[in-house]
PDB file of N, CA and C in Angstrom:
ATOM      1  N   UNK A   1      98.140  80.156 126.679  1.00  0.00           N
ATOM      2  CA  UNK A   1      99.303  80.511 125.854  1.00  0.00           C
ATOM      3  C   UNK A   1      99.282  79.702 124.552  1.00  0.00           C
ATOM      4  N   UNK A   2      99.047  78.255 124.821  1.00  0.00           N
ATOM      5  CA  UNK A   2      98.715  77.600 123.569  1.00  0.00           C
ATOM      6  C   UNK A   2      98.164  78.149 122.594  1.00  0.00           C
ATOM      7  N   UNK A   3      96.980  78.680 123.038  1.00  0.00           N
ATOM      8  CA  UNK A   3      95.906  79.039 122.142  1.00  0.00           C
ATOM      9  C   UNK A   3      96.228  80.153 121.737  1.00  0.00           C
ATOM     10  N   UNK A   4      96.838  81.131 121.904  1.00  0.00           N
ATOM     11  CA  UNK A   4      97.158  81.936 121.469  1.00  0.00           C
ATOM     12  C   UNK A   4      98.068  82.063 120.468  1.00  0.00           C
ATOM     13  N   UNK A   5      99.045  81.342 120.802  1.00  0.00           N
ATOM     14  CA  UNK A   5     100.032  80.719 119.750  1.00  0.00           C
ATOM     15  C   UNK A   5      99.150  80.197 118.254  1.00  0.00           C
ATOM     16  N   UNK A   6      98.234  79.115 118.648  1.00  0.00           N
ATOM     17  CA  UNK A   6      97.512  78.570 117.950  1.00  0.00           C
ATOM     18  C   UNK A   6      96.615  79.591 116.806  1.00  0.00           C
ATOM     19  N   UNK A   7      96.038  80.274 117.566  1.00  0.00           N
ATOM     20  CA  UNK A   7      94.960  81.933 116.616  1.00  0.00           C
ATOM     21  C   UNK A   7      95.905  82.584 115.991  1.00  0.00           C
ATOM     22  N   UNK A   8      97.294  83.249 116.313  1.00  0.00           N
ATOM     23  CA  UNK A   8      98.171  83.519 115.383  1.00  0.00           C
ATOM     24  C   UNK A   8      98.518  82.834 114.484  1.00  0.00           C
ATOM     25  N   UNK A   9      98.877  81.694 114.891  1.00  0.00           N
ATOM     26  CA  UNK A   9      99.617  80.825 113.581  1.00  0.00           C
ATOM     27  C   UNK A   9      98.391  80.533 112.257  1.00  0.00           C
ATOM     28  N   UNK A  10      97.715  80.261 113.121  1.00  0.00           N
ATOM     29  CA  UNK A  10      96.139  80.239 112.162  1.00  0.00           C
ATOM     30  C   UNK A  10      95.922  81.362 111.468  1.00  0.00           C
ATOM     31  N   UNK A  11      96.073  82.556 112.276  1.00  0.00           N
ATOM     32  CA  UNK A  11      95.741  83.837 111.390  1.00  0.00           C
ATOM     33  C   UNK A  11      96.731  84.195 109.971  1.00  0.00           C
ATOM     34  N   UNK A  12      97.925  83.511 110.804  1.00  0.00           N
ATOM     35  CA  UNK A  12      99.322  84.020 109.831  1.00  0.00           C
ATOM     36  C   UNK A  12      98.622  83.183 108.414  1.00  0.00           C
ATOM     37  N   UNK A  13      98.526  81.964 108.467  1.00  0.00           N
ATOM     38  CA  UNK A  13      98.735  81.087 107.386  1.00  0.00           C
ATOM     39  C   UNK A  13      96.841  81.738 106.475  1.00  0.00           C
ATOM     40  N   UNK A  14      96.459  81.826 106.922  1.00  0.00           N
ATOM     41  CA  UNK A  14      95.304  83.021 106.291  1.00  0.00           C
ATOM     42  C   UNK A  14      95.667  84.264 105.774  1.00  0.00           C
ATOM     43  N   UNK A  15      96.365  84.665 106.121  1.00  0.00           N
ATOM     44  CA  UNK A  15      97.034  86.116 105.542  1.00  0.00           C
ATOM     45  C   UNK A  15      97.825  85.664 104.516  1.00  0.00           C
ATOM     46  N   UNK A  16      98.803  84.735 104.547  1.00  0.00           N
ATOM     47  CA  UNK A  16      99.443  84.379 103.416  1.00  0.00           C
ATOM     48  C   UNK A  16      98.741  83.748 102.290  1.00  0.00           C
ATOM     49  N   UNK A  17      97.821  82.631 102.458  1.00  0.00           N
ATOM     50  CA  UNK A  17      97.057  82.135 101.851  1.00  0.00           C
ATOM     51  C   UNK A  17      96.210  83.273 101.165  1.00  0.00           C
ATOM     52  N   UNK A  18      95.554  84.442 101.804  1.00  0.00           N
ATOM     53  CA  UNK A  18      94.895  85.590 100.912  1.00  0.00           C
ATOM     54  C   UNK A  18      95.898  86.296 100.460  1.00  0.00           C
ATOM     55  N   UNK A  19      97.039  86.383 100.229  1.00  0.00           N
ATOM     56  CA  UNK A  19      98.446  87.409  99.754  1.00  0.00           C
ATOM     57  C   UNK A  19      98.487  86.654  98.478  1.00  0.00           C
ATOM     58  N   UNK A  20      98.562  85.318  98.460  1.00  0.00           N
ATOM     59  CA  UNK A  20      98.966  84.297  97.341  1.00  0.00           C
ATOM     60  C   UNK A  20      97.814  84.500  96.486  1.00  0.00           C
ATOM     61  N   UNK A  21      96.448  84.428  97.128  1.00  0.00           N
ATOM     62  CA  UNK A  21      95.367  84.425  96.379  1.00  0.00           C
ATOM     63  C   UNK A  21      95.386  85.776  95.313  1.00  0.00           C
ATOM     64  N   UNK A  22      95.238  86.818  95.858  1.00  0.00           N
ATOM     65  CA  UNK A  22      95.359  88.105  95.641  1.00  0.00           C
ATOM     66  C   UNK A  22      96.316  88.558  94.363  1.00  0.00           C
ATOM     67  N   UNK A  23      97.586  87.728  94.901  1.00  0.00           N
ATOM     68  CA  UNK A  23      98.386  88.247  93.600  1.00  0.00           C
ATOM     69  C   UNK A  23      98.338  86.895  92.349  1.00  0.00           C
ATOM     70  N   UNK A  24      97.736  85.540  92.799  1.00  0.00           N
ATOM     71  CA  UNK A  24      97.518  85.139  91.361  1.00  0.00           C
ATOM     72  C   UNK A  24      96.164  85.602  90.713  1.00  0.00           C
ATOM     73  N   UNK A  25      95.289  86.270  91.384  1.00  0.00           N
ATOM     74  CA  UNK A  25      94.115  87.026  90.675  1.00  0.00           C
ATOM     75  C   UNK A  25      94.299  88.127  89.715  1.00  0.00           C
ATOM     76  N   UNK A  26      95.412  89.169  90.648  1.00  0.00           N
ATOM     77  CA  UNK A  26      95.978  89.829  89.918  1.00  0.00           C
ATOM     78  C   UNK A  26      97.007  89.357  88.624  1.00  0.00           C
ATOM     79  N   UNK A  27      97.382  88.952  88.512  1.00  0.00           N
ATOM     80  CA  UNK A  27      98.360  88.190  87.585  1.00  0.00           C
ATOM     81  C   UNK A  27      97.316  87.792  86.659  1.00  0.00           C
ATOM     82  N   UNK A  28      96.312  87.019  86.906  1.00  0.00           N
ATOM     83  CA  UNK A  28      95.381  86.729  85.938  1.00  0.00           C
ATOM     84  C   UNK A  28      94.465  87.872  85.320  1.00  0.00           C
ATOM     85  N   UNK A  29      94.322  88.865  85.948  1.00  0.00           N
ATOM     86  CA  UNK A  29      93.699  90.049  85.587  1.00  0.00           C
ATOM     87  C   UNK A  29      94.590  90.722  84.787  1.00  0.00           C
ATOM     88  N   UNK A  30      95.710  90.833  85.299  1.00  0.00           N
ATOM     89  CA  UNK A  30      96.682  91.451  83.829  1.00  0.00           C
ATOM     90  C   UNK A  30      96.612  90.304  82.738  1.00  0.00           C
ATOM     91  N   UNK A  31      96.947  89.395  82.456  1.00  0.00           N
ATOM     92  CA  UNK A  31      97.296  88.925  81.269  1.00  0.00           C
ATOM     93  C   UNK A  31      95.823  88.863  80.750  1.00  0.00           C
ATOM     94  N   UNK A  32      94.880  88.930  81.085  1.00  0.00           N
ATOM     95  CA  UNK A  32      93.420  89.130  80.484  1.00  0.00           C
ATOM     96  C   UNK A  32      93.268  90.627  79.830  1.00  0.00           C
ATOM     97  N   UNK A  33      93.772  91.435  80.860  1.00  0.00           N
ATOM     98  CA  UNK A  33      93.905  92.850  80.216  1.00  0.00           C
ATOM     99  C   UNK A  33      94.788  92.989  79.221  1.00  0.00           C
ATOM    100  N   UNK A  34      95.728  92.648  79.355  1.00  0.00           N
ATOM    101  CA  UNK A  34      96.861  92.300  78.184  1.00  0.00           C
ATOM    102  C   UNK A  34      96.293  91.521  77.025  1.00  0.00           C
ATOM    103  N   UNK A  35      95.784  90.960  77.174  1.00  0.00           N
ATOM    104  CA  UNK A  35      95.112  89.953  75.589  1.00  0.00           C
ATOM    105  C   UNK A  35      94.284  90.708  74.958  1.00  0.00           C
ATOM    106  N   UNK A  36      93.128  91.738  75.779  1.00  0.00           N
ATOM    107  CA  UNK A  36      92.100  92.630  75.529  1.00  0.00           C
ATOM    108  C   UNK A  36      92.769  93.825  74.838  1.00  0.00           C
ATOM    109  N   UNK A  37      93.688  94.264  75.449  1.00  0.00           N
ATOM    110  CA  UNK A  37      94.045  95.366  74.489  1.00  0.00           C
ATOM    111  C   UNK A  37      95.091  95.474  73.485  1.00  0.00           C
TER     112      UNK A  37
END
């Protein structure tokens, strides 16, 4: 049960961590596109 607990919580904080990633990439991809055109 631990461990299971444990692989979720692990998974969760990976999903968020790539959500965060994702949208400051994006964010940086617009204002690059934005300067370009």
């Amino acid at each position: 049960m631990f461990y299971v607990t444990y692989i979720f919580n692990h998974s969760l904080l990976y999903d968020i961590q790539f959500v965060i990633f994702n949208f400051n990439f994006n964010l940086n991809f617009f204002k690059h596109s934005n300067i370009i055109t």
